[in-house]
Protein backbone atom coordinates (compact mmCIF):
# COMPACT_ATOMS: atom_id res chain seq x y z
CA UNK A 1 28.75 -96.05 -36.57
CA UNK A 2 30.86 -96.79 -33.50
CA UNK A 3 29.17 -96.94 -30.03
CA UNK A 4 31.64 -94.34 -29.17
CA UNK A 5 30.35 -92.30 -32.51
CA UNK A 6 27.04 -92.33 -31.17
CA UNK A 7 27.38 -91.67 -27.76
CA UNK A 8 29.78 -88.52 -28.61
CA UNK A 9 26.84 -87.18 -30.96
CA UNK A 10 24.69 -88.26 -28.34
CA UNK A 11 26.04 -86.10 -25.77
CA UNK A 12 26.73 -83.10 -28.49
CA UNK A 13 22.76 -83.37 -28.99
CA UNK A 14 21.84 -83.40 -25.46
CA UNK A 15 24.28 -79.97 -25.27
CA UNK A 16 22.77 -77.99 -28.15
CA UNK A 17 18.69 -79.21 -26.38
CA UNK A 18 19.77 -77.75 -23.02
CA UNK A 19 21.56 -74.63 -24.95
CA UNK A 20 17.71 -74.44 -27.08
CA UNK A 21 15.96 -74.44 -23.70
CA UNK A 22 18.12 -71.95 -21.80
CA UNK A 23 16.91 -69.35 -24.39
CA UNK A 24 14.45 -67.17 -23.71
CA UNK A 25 10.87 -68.60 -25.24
CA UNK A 26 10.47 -65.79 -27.67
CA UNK A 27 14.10 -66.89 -29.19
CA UNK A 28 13.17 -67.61 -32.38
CA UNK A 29 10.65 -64.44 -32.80
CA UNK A 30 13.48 -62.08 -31.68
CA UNK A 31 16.12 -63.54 -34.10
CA UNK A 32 13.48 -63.50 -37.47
CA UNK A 33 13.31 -59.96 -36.17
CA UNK A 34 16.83 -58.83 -36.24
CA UNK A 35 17.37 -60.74 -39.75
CA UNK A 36 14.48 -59.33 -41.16
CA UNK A 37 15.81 -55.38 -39.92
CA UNK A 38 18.83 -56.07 -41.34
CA UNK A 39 17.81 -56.64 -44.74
CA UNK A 40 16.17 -53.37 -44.54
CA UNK A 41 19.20 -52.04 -43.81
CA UNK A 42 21.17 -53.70 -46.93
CA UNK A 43 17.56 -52.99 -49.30
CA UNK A 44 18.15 -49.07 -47.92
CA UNK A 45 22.08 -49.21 -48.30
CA UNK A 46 21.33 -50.62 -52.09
CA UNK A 47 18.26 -48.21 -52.84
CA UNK A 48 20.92 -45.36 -52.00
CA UNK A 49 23.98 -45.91 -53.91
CA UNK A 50 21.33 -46.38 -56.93
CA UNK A 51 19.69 -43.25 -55.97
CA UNK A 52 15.85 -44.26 -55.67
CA UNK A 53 13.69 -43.68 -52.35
CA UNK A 54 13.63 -47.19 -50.68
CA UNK A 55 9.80 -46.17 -49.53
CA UNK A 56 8.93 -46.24 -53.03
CA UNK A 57 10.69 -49.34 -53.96
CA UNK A 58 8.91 -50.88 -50.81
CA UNK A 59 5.66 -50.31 -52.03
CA UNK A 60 5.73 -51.46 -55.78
CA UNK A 61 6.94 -54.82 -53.77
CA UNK A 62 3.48 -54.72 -51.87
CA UNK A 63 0.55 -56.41 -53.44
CA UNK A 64 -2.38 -54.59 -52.54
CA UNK A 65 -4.31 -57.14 -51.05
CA UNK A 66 -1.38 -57.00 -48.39
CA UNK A 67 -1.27 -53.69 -48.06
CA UNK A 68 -5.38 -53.66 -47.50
CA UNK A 69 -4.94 -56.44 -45.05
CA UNK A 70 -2.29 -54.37 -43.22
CA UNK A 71 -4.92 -51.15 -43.01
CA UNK A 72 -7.69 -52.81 -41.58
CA UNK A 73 -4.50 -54.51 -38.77
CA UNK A 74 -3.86 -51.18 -38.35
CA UNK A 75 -7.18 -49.56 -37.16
CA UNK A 76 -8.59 -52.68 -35.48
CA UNK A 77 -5.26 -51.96 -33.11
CA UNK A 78 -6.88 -49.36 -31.04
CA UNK A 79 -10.45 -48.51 -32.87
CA UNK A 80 -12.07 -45.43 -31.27
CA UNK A 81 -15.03 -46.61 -29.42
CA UNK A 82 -16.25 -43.53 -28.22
CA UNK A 83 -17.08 -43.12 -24.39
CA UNK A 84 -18.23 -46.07 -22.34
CA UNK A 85 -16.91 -45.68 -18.80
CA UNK A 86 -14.19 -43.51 -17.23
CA UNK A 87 -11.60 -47.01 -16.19
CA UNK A 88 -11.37 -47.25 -20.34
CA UNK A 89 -11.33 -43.71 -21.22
CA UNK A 90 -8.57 -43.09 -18.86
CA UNK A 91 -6.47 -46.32 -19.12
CA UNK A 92 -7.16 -45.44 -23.26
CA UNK A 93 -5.19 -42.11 -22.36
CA UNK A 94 -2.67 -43.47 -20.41
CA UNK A 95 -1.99 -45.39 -23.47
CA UNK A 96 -2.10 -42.55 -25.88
CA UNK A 97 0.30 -40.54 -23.54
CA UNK A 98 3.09 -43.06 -22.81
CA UNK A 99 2.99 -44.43 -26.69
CA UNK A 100 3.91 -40.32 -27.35
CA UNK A 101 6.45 -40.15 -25.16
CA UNK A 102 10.10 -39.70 -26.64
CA UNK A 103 12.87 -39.79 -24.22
CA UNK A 104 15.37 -36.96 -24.47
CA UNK A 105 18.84 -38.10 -23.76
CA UNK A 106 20.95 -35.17 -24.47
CA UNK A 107 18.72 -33.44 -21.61
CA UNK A 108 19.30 -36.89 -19.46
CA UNK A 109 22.57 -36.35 -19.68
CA UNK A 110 22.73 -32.84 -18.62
CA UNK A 111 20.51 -33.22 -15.57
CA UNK A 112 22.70 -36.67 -14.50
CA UNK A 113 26.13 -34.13 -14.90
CA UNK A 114 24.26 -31.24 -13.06
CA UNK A 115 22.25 -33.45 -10.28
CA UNK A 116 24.95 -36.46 -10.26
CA UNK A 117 23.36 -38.54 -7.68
CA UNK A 118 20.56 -36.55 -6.61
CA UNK A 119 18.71 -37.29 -9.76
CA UNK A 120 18.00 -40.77 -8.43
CA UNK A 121 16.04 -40.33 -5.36
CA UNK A 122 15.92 -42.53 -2.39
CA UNK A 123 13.96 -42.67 0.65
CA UNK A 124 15.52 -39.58 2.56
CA UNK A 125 15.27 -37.60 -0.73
CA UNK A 126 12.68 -34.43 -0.72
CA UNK A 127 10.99 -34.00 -4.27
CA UNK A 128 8.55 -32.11 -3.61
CA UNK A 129 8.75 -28.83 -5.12
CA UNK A 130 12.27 -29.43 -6.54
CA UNK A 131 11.11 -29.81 -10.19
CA UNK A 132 10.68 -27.02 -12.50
CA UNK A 133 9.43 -27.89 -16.03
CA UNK A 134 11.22 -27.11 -19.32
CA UNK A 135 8.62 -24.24 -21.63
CA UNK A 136 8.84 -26.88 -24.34
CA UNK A 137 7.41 -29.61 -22.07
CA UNK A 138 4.53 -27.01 -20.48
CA UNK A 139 3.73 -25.94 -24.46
CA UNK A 140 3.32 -30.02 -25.57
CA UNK A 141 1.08 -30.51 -22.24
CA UNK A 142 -1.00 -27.27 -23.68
CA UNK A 143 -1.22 -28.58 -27.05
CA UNK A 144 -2.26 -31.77 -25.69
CA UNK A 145 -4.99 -30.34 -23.53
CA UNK A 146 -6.35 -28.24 -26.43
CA UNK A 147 -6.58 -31.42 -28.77
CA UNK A 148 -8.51 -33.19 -25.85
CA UNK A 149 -10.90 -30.10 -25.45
CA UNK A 150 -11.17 -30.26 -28.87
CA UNK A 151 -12.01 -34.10 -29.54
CA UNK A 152 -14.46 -33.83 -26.82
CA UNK A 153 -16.11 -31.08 -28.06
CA UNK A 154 -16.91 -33.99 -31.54
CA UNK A 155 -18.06 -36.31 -28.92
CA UNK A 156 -20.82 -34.38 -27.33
CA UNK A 157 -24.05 -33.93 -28.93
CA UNK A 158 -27.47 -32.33 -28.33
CA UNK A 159 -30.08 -34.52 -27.21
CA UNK A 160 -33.53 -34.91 -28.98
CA UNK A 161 -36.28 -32.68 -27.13
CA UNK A 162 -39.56 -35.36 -26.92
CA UNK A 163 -42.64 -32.94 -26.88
CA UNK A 164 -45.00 -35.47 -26.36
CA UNK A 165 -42.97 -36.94 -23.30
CA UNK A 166 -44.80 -36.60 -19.65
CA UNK A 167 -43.63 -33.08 -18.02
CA UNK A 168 -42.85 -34.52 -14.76
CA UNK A 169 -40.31 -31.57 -13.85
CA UNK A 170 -40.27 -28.14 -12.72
CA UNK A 171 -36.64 -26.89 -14.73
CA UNK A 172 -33.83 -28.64 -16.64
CA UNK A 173 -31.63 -29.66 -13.88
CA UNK A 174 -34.78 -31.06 -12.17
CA UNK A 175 -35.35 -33.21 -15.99
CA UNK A 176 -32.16 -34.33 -15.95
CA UNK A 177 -32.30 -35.58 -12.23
CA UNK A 178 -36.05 -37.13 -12.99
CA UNK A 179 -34.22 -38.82 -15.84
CA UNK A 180 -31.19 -40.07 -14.13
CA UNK A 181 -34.17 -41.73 -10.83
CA UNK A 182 -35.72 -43.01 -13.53
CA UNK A 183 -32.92 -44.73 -15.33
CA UNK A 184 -31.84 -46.49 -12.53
CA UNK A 185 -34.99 -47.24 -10.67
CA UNK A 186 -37.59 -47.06 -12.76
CA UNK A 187 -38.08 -50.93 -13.06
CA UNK A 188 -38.58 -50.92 -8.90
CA UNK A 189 -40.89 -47.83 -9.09
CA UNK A 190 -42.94 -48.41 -12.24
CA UNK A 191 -46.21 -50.07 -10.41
CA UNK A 192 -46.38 -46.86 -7.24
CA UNK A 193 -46.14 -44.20 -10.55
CA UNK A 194 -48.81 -46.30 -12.40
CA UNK A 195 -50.91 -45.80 -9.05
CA UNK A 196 -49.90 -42.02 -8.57
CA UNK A 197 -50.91 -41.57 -11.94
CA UNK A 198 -54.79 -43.30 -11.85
CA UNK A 199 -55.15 -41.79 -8.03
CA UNK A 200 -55.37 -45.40 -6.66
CA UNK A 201 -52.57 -44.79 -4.47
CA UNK A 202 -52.92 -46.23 -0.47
């Protein structure tokens, strides 16, 4: 191997390294990606012209132990925790919402022909007022509201009456207050009660 030889491949190496790093870091992922849809594509284009249902033919592939492992991937992705505070239960909705969305571009396309450019507001634009919603979209929001009412209605449950609990309340709303003081300063009021209680109060 010539000096020139090396120094040519040299320089050729130093090309394709600066070519590797200009790509963007998840390269590689993207790439598998592609490949990997398009020999679902060719599996689908083959499972046709034989006439079987490629889902089918998928899953005799599938080991069950795979398709197990995938399940429990699949409901640890966003596992129902119930209620713990209103940041999560909202940014949990937000998530629900926006993964639901599906973009309709025929109506896009419409509004961008009858708006032209309108649709694409800028800072002496007045939107307020101006939109009217489509009876589809208003009949999806009510059928998402109902489904909400409805999941809630799962969630909530009767708590258990304690007979031999202290009355220290003159109606319900006045329990549930008494419970709420208590809940968050109990701890600082525990020893004055105690003292209330055996008439040893200063």
């Amino acid at each position: 191997l010539s000096q020139y030889e090396a120094c040519k491949l040299n320089s050729q190496e130093v090309v394709e390294e600066d070519k590797r790093l200009k790509l963007p870091p998840n390269w590689e992922a993207k790439k598998a990606r592609l490949e990997w849809e398009l020999q679902v594509q060719e599996k689908k284009k083959e499972c046709a012209a034989r006439g079987e249902d490629y889902e089918r033919v998928k899953l005799l592939e599938i080991s069950a132990e795979d398709a197990e492992r995938w399940e429990r991937k699949k409901k640890k992705k966003n596992p129902d925790l119930g209620f713990s505070d209103y940041a999560a239960a909202q940014l949990r909705q937000y998530q629900r919402l926006t993964r639901q969305i599906k973009p309709d571009l025929e109506q896009y396309e419409k509004l961008k022909e009858q708006h032209g450019a309108a649709l694409y507001p800028s800072s002496d634009s007045l939107l307020h007022g101006t939109h009217v919603p489509s009876k589809e979209g208003v009949d999806r929001m009510v059928a998402d509201l109902e489904k909400q009412i409805e999941k809630r209605e799962k969630y909530s449950r009767r708590r258990p009456y304690n007979d031999d609990a202290d009355i220290d309340y003159i109606n319900e709303r006045n329990a549930k207050f008494n419970q709420k003081a208590e809940r968050f300063y109990g701890k600082y009021t525990a020893e004055i009660k105690q003292n209330l209680e055996r008439g040893t109060a200063v």
